[in-house]
Protein backbone atom coordinates (compact mmCIF):
# COMPACT_ATOMS: atom_id res chain seq x y z
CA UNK A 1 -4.71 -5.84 9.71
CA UNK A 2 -3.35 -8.54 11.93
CA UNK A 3 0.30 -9.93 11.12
CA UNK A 4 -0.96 -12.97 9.77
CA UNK A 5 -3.77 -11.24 7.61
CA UNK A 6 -0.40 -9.59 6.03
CA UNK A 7 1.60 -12.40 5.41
CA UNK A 8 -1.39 -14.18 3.55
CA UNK A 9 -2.28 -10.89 1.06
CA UNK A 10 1.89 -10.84 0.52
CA UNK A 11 1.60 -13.99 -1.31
CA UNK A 12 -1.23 -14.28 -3.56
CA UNK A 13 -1.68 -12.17 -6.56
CA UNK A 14 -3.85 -8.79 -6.81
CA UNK A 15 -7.14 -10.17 -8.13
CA UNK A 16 -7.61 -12.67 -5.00
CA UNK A 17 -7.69 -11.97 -1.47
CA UNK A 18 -8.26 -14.04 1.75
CA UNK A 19 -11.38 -14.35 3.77
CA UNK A 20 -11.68 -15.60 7.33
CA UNK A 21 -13.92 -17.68 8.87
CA UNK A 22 -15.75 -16.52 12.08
CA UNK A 23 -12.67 -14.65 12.72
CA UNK A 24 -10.56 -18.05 13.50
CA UNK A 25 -7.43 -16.70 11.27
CA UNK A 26 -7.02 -21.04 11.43
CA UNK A 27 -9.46 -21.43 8.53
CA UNK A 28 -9.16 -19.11 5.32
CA UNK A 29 -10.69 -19.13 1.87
CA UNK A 30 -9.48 -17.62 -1.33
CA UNK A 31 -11.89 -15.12 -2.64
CA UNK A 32 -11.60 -13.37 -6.37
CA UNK A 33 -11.48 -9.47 -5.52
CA UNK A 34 -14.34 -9.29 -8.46
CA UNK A 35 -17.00 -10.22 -6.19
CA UNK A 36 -19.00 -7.32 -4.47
CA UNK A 37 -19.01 -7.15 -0.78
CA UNK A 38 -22.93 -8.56 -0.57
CA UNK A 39 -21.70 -11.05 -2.64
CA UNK A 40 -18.60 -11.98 -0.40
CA UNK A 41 -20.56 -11.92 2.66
CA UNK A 42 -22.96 -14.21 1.30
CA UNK A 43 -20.42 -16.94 0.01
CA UNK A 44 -18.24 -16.61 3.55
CA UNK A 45 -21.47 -17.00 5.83
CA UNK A 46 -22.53 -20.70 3.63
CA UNK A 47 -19.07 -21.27 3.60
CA UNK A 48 -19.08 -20.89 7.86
CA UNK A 49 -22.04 -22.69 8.30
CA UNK A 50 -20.62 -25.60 5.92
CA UNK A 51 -17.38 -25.50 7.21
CA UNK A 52 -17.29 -29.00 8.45
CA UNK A 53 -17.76 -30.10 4.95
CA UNK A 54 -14.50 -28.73 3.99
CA UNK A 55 -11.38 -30.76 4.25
CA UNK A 56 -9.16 -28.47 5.93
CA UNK A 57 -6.36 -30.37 6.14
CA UNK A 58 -5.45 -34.16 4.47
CA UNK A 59 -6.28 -35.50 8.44
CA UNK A 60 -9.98 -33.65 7.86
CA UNK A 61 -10.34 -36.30 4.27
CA UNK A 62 -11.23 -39.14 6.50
CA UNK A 63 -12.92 -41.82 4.96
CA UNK A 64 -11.04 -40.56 1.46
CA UNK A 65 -8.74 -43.07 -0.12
CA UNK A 66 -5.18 -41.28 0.05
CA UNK A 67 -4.57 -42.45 -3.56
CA UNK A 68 -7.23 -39.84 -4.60
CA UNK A 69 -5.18 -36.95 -3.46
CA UNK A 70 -1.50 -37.35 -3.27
CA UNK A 71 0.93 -38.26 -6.06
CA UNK A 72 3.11 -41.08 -6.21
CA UNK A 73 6.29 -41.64 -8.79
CA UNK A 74 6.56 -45.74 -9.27
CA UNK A 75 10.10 -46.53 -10.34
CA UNK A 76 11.83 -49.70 -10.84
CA UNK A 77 12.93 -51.56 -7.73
CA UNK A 78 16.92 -51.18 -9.21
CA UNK A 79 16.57 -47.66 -10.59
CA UNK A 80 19.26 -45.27 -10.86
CA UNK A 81 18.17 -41.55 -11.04
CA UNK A 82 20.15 -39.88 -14.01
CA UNK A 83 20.39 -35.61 -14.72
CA UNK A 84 18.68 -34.88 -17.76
CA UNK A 85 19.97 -32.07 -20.10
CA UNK A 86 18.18 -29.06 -20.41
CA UNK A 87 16.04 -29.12 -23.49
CA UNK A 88 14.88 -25.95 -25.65
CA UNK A 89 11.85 -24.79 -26.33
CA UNK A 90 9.95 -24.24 -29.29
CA UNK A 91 10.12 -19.85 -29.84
CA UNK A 92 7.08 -19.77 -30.53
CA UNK A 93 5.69 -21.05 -27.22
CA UNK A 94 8.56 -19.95 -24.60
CA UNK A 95 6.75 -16.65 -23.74
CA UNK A 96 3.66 -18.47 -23.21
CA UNK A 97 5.72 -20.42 -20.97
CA UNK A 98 7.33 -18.30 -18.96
CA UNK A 99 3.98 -16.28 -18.21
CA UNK A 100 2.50 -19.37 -17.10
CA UNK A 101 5.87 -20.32 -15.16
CA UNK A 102 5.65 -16.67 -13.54
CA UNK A 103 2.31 -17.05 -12.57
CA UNK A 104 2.71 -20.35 -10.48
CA UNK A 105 5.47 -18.87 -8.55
CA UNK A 106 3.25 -15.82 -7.39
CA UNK A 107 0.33 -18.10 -6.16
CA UNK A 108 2.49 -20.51 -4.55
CA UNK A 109 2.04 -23.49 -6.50
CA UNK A 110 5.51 -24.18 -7.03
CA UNK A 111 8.94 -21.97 -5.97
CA UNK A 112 12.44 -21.87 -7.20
CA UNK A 113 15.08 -24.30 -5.96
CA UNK A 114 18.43 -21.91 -5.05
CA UNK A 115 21.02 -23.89 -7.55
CA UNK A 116 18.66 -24.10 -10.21
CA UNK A 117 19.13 -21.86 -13.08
């Protein structure tokens, strides 16, 4: 396994695994580790030969209105950005919480900040 093959399977969680396309280690997908291997070799070789279709990076979404895909916060022309207090959560839901907070820090999606508690 190549260094960069290792550094991708590090970060995503046991039931999903990368695939490469025509060996370019440029352009992954994210495969469930469910699927058979006829079954992954099928998806990988339409996804190669429709790889053009895929927007690989936001540059690659030409044509694509940017307000489709990124985020933007609109705030008063004068605003002042305040701390909020902590709030609590209900009991009842924190655990489901925290799983779901767990499991968006092992895919990625979001990462803690190093003075947060």
């Amino acid at each position: 396994m190549k260094d960069k093959e290792r550094q991708f399977t590090k970060q995503w969680p046991s039931h999903m695994k990368y695939a490469f396309l025509e060996g370019d280690h440029n352009k992954y997908v994210i495969l469930s580790n469910s699927l058979t291997t006829s079954e992954e070799e099928q998806l990988v070789k339409i996804l190669e030969a429709n790889q053009k279709a895929i927007g690989w990076t936001f540059s690659n979404l030409k044509g694509i209105n940017p307000s489709y895909y990124m985020h933007k916060v609109l705030m008063e022309e004068n605003y002042k950005p305040i701390a909020q207090p902590q709030r609590c959560l209900n009991p009842k839901i924190k655990e489901v919480v925290r799983k779901e907070v767990i499991k968006l820090l092992e895919v990625g999606i979001i990462y803690p900040i190093s003075n947060s508690k």
